[in-house]
N, C-alpha and C. Protein backbone atom coordinates (compact mmCIF):
# COMPACT_ATOMS: atom_id res chain seq x y z
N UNK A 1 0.84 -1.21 0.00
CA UNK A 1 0.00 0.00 0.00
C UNK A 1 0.85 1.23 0.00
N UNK A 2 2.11 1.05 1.14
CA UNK A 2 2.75 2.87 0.85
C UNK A 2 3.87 2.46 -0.68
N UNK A 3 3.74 1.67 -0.91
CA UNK A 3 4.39 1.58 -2.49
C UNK A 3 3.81 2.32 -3.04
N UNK A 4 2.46 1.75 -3.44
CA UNK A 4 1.49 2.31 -4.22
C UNK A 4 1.07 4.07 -4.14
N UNK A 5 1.09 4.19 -2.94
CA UNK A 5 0.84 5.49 -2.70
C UNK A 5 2.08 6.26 -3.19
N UNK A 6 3.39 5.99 -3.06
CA UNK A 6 4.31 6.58 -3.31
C UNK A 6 4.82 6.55 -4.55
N UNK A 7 4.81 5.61 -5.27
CA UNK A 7 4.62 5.60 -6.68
C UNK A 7 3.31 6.50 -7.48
N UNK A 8 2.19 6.31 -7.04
CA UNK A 8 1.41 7.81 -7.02
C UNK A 8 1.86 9.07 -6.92
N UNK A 9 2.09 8.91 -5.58
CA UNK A 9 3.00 10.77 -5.73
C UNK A 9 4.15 11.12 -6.68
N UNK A 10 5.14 10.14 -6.58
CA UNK A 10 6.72 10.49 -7.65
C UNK A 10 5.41 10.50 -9.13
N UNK A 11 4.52 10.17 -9.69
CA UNK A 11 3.81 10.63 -10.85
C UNK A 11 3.53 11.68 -10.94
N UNK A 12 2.96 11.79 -9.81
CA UNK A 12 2.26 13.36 -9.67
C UNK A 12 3.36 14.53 -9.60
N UNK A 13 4.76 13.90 -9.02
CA UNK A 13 5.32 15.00 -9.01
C UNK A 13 5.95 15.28 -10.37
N UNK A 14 6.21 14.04 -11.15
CA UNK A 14 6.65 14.52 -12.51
C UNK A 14 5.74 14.78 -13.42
N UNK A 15 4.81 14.49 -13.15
CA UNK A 15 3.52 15.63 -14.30
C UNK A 15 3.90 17.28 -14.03
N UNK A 16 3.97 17.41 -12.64
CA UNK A 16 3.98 18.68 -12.24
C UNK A 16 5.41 19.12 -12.71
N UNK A 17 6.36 19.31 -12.28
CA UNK A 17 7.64 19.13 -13.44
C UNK A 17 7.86 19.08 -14.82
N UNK A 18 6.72 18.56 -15.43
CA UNK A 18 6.62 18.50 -17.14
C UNK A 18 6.08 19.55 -16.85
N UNK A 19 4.92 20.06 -16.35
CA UNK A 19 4.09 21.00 -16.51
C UNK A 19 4.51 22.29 -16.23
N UNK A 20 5.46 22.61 -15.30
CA UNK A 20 5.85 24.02 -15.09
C UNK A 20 7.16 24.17 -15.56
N UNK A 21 8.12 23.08 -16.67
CA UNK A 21 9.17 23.10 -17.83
C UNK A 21 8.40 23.76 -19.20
N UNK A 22 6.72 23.37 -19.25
CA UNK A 22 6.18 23.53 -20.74
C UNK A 22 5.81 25.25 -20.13
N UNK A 23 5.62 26.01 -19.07
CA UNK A 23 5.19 27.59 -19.03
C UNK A 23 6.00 28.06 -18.31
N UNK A 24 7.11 27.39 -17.36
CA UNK A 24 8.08 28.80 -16.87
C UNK A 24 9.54 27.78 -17.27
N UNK A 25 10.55 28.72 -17.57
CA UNK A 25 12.00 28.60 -17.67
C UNK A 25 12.49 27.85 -16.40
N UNK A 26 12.89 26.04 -16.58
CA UNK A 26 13.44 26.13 -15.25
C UNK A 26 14.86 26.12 -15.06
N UNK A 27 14.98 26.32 -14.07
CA UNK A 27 16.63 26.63 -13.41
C UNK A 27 17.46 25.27 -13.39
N UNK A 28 18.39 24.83 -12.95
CA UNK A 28 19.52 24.06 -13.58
C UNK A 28 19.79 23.86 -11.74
N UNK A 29 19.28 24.59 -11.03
CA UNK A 29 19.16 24.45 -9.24
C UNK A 29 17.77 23.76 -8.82
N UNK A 30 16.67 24.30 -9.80
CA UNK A 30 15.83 23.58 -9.23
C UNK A 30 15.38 22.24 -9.77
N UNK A 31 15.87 21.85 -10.58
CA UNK A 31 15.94 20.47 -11.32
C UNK A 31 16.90 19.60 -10.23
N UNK A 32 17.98 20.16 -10.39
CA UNK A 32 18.35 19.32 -9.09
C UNK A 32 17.62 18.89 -8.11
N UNK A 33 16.92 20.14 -7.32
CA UNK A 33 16.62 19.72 -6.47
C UNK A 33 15.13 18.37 -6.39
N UNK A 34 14.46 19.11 -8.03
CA UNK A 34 13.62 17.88 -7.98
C UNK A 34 14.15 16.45 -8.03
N UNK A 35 15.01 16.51 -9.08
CA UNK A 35 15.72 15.25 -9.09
C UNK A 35 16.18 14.36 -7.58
N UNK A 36 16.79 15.39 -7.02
CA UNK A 36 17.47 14.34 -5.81
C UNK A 36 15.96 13.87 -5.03
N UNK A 37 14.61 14.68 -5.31
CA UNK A 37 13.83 14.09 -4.25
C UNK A 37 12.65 12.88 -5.09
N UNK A 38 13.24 13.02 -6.50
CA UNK A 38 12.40 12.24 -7.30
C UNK A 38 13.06 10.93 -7.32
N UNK A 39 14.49 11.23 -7.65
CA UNK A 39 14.80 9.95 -8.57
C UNK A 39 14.91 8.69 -7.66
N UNK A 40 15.24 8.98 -6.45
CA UNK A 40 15.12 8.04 -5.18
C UNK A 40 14.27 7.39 -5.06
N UNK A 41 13.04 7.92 -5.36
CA UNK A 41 11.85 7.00 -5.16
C UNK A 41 11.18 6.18 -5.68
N UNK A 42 11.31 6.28 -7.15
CA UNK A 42 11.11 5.63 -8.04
C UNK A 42 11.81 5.58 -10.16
N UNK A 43 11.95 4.74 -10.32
CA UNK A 43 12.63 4.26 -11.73
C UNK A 43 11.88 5.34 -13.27
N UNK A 44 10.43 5.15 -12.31
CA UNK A 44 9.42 6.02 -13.87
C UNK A 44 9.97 7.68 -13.36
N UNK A 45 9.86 8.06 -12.05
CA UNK A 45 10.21 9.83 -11.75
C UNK A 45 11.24 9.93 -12.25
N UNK A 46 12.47 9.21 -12.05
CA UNK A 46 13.96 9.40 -12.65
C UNK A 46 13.99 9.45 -14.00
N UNK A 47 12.94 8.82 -14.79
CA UNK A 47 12.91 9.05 -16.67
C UNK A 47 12.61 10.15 -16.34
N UNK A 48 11.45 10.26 -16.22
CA UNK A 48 11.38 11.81 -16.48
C UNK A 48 11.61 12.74 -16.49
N UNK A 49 12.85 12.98 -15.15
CA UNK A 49 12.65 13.53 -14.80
C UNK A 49 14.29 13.78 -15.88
N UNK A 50 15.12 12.91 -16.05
CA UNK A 50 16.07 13.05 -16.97
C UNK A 50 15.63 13.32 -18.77
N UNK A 51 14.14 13.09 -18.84
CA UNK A 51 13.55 13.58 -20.08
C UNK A 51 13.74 15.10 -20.13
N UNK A 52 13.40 15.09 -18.57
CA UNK A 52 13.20 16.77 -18.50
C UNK A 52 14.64 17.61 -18.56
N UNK A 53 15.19 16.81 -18.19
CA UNK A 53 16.57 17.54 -18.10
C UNK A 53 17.53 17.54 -18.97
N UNK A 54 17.08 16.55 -20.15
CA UNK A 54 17.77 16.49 -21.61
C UNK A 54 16.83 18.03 -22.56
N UNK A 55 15.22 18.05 -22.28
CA UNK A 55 14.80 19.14 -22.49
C UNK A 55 15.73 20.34 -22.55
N UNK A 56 15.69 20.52 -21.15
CA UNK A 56 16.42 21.80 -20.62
C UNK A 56 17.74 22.18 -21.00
N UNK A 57 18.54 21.15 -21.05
CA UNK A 57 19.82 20.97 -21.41
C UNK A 57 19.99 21.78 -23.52
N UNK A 58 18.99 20.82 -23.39
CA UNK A 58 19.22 21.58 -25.11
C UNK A 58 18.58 23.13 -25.65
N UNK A 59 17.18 22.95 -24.51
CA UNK A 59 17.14 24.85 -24.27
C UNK A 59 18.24 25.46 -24.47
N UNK A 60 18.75 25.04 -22.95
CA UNK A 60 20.29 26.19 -22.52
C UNK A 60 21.30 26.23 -23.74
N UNK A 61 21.47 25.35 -24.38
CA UNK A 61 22.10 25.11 -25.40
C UNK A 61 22.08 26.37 -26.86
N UNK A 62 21.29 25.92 -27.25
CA UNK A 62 20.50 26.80 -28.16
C UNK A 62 20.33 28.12 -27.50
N UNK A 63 19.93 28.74 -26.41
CA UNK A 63 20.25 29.92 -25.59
C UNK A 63 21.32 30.39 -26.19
N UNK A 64 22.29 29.70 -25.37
CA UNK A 64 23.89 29.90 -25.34
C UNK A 64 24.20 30.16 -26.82
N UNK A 65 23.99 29.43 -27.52
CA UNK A 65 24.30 29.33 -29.00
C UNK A 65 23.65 31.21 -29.68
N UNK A 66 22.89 30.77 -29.45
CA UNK A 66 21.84 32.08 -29.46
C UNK A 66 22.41 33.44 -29.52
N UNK A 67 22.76 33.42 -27.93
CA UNK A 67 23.55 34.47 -27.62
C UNK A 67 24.98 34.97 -28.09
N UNK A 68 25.83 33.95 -28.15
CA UNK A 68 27.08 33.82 -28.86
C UNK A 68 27.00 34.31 -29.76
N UNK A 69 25.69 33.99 -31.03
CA UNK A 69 25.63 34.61 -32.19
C UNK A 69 25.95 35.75 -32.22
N UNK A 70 24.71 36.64 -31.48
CA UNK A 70 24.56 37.69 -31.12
C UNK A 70 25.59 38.63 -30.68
N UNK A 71 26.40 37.71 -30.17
CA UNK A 71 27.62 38.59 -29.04
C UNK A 71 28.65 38.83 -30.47
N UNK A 72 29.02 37.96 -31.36
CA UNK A 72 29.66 38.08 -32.56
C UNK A 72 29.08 38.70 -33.47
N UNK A 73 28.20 39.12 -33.68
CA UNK A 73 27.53 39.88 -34.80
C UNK A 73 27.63 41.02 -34.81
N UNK A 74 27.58 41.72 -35.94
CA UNK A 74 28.13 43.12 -36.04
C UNK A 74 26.65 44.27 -36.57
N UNK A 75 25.98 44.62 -35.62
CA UNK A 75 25.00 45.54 -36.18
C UNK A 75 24.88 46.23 -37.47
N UNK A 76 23.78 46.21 -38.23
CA UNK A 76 24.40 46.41 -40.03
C UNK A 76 24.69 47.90 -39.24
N UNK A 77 24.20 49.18 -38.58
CA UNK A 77 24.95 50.10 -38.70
C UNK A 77 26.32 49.98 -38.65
N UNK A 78 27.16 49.23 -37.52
CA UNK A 78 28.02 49.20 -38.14
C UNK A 78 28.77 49.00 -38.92
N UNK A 79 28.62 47.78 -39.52
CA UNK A 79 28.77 47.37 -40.55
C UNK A 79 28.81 48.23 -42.14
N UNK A 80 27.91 49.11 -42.14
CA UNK A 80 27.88 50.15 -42.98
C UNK A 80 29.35 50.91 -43.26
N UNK A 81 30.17 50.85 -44.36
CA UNK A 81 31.27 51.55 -44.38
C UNK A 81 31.07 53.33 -44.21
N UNK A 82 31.28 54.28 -43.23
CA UNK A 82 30.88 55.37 -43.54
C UNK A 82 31.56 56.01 -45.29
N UNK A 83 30.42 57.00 -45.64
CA UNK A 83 31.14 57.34 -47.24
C UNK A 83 32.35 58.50 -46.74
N UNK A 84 33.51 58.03 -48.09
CA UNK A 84 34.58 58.70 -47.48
C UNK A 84 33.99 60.36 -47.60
N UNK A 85 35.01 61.26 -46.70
CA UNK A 85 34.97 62.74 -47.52
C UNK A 85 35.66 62.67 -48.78
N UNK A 86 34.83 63.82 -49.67
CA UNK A 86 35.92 64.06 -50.63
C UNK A 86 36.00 65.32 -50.40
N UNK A 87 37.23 66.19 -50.61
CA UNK A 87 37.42 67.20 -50.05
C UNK A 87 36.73 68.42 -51.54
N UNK A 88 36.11 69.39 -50.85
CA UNK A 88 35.71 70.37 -52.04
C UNK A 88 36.88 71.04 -52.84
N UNK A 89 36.63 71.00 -54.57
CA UNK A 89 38.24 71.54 -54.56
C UNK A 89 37.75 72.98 -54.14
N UNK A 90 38.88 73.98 -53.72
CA UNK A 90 38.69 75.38 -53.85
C UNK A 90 39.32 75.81 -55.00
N UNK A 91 38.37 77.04 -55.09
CA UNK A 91 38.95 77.93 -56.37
C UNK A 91 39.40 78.71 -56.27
N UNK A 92 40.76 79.02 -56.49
CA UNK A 92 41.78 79.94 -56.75
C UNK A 92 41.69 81.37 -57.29
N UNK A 93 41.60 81.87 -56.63
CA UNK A 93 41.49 83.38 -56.59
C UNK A 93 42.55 83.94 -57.77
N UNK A 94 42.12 84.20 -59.05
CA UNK A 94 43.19 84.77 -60.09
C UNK A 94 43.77 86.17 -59.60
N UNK A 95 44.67 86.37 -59.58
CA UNK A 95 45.40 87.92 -59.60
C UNK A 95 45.07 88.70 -60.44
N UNK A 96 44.23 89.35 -60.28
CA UNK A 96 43.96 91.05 -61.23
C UNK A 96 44.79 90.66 -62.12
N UNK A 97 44.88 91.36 -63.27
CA UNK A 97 45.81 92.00 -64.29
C UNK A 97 46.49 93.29 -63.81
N UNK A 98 47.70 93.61 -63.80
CA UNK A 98 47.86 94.90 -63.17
C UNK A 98 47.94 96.00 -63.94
N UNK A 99 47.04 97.11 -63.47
CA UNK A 99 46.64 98.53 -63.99
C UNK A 99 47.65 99.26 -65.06
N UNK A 100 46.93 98.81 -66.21
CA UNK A 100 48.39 99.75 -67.38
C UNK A 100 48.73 100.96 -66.74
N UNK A 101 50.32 101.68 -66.97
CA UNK A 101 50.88 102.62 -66.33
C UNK A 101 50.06 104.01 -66.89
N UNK A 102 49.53 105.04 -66.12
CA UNK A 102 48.84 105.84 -67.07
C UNK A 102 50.09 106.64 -67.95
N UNK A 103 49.78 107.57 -68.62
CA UNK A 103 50.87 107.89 -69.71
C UNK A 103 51.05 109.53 -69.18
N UNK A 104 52.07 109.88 -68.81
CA UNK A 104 52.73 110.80 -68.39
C UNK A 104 52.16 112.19 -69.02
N UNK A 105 51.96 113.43 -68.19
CA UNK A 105 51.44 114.78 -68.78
C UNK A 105 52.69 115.61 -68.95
N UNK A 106 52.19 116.65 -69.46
CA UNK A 106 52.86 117.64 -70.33
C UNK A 106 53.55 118.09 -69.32
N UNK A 107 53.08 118.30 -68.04
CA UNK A 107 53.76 118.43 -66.77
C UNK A 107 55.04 117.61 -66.32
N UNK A 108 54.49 116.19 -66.34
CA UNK A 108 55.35 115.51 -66.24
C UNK A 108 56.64 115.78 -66.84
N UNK A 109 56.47 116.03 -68.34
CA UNK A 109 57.25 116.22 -69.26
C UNK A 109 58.15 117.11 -68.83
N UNK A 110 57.75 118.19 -68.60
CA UNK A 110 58.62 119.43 -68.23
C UNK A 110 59.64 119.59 -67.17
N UNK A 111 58.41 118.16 -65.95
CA UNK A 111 59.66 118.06 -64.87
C UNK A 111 61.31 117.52 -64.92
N UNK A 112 60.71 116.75 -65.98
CA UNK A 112 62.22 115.74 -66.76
C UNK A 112 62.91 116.12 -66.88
N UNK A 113 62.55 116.87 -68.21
CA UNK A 113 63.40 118.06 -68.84
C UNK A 113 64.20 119.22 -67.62
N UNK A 114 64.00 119.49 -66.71
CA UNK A 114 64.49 120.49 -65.85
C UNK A 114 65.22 119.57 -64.99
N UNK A 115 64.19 118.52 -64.63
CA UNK A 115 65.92 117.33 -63.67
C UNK A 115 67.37 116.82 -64.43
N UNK A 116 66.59 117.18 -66.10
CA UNK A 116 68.29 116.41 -66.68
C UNK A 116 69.10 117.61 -67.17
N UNK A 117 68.37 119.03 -67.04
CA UNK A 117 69.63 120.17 -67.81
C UNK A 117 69.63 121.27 -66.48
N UNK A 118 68.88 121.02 -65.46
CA UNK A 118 69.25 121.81 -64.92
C UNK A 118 67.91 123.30 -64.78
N UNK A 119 68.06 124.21 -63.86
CA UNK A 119 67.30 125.37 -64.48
C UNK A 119 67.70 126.18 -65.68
N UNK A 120 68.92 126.81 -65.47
CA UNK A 120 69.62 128.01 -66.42
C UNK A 120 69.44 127.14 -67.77
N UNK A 121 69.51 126.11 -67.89
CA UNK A 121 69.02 125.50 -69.61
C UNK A 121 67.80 125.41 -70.08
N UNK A 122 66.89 125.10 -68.65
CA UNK A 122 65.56 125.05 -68.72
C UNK A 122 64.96 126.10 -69.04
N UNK A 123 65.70 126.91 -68.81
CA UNK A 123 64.85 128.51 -69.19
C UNK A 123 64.60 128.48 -70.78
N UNK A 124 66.43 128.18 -71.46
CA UNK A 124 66.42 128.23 -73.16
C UNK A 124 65.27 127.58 -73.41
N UNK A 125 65.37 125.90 -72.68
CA UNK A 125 64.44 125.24 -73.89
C UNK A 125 63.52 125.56 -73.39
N UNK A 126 62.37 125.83 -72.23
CA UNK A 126 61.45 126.33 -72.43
C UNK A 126 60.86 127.54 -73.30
N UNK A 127 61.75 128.59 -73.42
CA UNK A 127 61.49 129.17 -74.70
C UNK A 127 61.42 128.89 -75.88
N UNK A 128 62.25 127.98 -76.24
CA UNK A 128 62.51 127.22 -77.40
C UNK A 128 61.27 126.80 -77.70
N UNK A 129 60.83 125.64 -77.02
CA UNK A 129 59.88 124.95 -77.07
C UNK A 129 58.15 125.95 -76.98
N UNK A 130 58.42 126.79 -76.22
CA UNK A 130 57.11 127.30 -76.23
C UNK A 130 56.70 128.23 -77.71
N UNK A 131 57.49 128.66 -78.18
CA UNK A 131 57.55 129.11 -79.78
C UNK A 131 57.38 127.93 -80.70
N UNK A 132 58.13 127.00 -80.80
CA UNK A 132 58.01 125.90 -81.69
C UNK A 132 56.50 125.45 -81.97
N UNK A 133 56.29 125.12 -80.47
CA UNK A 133 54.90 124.22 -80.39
C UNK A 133 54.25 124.43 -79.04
N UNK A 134 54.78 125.37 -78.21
CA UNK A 134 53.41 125.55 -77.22
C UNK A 134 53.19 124.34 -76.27
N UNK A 135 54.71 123.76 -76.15
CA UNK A 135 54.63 122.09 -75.30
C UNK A 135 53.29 121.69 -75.73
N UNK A 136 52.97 121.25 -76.87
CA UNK A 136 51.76 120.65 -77.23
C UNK A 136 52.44 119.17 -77.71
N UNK A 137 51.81 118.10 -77.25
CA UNK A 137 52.32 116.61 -78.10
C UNK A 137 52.04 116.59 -79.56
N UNK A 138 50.82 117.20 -79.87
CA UNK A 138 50.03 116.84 -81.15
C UNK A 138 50.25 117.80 -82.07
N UNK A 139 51.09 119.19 -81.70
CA UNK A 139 51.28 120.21 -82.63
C UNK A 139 51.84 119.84 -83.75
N UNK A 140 51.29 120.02 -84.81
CA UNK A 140 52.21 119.68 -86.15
C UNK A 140 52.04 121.03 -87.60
N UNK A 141 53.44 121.00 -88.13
CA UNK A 141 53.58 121.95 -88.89
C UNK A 141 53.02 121.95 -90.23
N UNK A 142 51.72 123.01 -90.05
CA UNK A 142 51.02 122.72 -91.28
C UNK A 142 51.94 122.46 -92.91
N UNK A 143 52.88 123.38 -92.60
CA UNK A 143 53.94 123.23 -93.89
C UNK A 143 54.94 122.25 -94.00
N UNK A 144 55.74 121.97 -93.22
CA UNK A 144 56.89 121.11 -93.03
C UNK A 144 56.47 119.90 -92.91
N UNK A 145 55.50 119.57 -91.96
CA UNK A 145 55.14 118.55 -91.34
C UNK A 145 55.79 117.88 -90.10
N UNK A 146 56.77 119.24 -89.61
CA UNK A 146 57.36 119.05 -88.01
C UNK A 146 56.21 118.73 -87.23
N UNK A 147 56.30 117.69 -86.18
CA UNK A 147 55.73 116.85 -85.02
C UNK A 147 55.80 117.25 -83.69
N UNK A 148 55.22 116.96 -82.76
CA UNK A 148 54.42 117.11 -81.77
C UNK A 148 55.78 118.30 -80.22
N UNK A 149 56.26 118.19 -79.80
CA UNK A 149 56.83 119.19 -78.70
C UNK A 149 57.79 119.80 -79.29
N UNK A 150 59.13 118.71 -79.56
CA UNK A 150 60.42 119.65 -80.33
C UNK A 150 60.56 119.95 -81.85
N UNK A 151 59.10 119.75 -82.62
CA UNK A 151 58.50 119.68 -83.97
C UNK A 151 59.94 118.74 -84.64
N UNK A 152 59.82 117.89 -84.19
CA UNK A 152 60.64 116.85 -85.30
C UNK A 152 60.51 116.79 -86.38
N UNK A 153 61.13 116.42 -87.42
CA UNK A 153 61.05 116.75 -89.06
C UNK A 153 62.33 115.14 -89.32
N UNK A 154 61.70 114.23 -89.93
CA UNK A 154 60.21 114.00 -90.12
C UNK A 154 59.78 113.35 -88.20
N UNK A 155 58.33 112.94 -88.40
CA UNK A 155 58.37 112.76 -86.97
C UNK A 155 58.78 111.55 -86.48
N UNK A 156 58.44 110.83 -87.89
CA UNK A 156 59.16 109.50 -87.09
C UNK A 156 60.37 109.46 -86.34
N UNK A 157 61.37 110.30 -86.38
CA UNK A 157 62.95 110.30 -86.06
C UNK A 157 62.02 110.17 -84.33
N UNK A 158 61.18 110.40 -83.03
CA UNK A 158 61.29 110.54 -82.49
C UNK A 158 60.54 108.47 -82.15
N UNK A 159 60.20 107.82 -83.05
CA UNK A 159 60.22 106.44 -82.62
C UNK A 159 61.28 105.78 -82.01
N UNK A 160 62.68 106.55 -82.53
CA UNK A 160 64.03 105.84 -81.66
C UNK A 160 63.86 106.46 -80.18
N UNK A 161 63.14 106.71 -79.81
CA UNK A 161 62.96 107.31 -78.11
C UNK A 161 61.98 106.34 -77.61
N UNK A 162 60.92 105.56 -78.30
CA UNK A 162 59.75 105.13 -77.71
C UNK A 162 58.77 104.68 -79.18
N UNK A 163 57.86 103.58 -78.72
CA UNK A 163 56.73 103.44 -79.92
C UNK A 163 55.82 104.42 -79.46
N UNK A 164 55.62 105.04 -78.64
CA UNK A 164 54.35 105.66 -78.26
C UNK A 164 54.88 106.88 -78.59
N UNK A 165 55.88 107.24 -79.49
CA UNK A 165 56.15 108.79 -79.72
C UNK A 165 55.42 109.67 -79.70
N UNK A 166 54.04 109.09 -80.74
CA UNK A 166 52.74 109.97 -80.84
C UNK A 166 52.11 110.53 -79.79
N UNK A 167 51.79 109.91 -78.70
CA UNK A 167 50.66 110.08 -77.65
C UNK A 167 51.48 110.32 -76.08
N UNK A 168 52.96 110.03 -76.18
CA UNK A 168 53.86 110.71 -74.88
C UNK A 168 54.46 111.45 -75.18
N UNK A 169 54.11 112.57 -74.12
CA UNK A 169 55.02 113.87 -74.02
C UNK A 169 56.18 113.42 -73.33
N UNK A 170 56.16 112.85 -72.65
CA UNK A 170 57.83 112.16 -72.02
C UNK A 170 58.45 111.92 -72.98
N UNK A 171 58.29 111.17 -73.94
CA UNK A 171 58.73 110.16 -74.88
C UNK A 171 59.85 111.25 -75.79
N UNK A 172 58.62 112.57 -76.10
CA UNK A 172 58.88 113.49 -77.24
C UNK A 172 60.04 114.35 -76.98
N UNK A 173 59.94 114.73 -75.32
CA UNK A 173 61.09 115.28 -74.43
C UNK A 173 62.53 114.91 -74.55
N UNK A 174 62.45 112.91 -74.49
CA UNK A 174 63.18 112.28 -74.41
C UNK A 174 64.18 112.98 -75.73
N UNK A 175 63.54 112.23 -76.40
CA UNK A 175 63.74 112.85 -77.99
C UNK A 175 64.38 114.03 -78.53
N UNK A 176 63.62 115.06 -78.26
CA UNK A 176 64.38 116.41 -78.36
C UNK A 176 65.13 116.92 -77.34
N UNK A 177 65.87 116.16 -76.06
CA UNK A 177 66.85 116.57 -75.51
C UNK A 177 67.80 116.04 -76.26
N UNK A 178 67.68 114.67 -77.16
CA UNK A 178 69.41 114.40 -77.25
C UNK A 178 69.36 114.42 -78.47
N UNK A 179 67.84 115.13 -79.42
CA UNK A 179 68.51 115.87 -80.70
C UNK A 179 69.54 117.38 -80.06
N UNK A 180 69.39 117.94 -79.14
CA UNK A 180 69.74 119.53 -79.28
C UNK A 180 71.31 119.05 -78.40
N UNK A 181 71.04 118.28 -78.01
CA UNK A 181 72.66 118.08 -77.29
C UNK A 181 73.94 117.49 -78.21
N UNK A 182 72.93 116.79 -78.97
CA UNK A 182 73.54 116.00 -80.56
C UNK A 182 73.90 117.27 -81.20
N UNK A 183 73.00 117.54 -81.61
CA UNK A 183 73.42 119.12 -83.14
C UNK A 183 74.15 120.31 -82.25
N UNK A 184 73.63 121.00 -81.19
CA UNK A 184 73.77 122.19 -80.92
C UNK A 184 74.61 121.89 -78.77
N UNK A 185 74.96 120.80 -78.53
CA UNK A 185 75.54 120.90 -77.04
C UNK A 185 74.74 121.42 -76.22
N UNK A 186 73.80 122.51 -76.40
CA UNK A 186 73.20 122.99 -75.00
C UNK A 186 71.66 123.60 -75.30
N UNK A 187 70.66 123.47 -74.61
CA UNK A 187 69.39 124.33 -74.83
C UNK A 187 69.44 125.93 -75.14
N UNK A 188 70.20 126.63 -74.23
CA UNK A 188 70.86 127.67 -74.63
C UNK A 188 71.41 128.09 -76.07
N UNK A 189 72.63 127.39 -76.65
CA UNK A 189 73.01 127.03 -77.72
C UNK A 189 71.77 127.03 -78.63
N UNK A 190 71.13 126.39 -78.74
CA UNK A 190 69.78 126.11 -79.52
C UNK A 190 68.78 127.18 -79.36
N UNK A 191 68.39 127.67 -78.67
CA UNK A 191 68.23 129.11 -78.67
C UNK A 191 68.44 130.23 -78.93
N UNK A 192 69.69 130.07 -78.74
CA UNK A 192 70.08 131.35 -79.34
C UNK A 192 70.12 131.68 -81.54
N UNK A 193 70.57 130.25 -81.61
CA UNK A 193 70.52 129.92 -83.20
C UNK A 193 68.80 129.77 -83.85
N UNK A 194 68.25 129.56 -83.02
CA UNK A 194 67.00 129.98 -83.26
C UNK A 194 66.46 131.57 -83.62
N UNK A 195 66.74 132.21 -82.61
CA UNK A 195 66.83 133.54 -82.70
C UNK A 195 67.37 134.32 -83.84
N UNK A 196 68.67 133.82 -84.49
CA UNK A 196 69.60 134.33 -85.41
C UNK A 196 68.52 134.14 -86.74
N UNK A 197 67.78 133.24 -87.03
CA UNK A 197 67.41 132.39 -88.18
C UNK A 197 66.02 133.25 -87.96
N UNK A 198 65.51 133.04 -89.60
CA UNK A 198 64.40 133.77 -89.86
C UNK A 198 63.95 132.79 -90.88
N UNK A 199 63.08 132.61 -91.24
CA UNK A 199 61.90 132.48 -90.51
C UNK A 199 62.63 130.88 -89.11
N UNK A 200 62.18 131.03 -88.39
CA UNK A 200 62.74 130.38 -86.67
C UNK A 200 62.32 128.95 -87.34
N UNK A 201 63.76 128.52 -87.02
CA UNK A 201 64.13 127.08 -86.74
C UNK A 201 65.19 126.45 -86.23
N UNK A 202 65.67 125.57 -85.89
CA UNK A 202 66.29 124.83 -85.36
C UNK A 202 66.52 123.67 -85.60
């Protein structure tokens, strides 16, 4: 009779054991502990109860496995190569062209002329010159066809000073200082032979 009865209960206790393995997670402590109070008592609780624990065993397994995956796996964000930079080109700032030189005045002209002879010469050729042509660049001799400040004849002779003979009074200066130093040595000199001569030339 307490066979029977006790072989009853070790059933009952491994139904109950199947039954709370199939709705809660069991522990690997409390299997033990069923075990040590099952398997003692009877041959059918000990199957089961090692059914149950081959169960569990391959749970944890697959868990473990599970997790491992997981623990090795690389989130696609990261995984994502970020895109490289490419750097923007910049654009290079060109340098201006630099400002053509403006072209020297009649002023200018005159200052020249007085830094390379001096005053006391500057006086001649300013006379000189202001009879000739009136320090004008563009004056030209309706008859002769003498050119622009020291009326050059012809005018080209004043291209060996400059291409811009035409349109610089520097240029023209240039020019008729080292015709009068050439022919006549001094502004003075050239003046005065001006004076002598009728109708006035030089």
């Amino acid at each position: 009779m307490l066979n029977t009865i006790a072989s009853i209960t070790t059933a009952a206790l491994a139904v109950l054991v199947a039954a709370l393995m199939l709705t809660a997670p069991a522990t690997a402590r409390s299997l033990a502990a069923v075990t040590s109070t099952t398997t003692d008592a009877s041959p059918i609780a000990s199957l089961i109860v090692s059914r149950v624990d081959e169960t569990f065993g391959e749970r944890a397994v697959t868990v473990s496995r599970s997790l491992g995956a997981d623990r090795g796996s690389t989130p696609a964000a990261q995984s994502v190569a970020a895109p490289a930079a490419t750097a923007e080109p910049v654009a290079l700032a060109s340098a201006p062209a630099p400002a053509p030189a403006p072209t020297p005045s009649v002023d200018d002209a005159r200052s020249y002329a007085l830094a390379q002879i001096g005053a006391a010469q500057f006086s001649c050729l300013d006379a000189l010159w202001q009879h000739e042509s009136d320090w004008d660049p563009t004056a030209e001799n309706p008859s002769s066809g003498a050119f622009g400040i020291a009326q050059a004849l012809p005018a080209a002779k004043m291209a060996s000073a400059g291409h811009d003979w035409k349109s610089n009074p520097l240029t023209q200066v240039k020019w008729g200082l080292d015709y009068i130093v050439g022919r006549y040595g001094t502004a003075c000199n050239a003046w005065s032979f001006w004076l002598r001569h009728y109708p006035h030339w030089y």
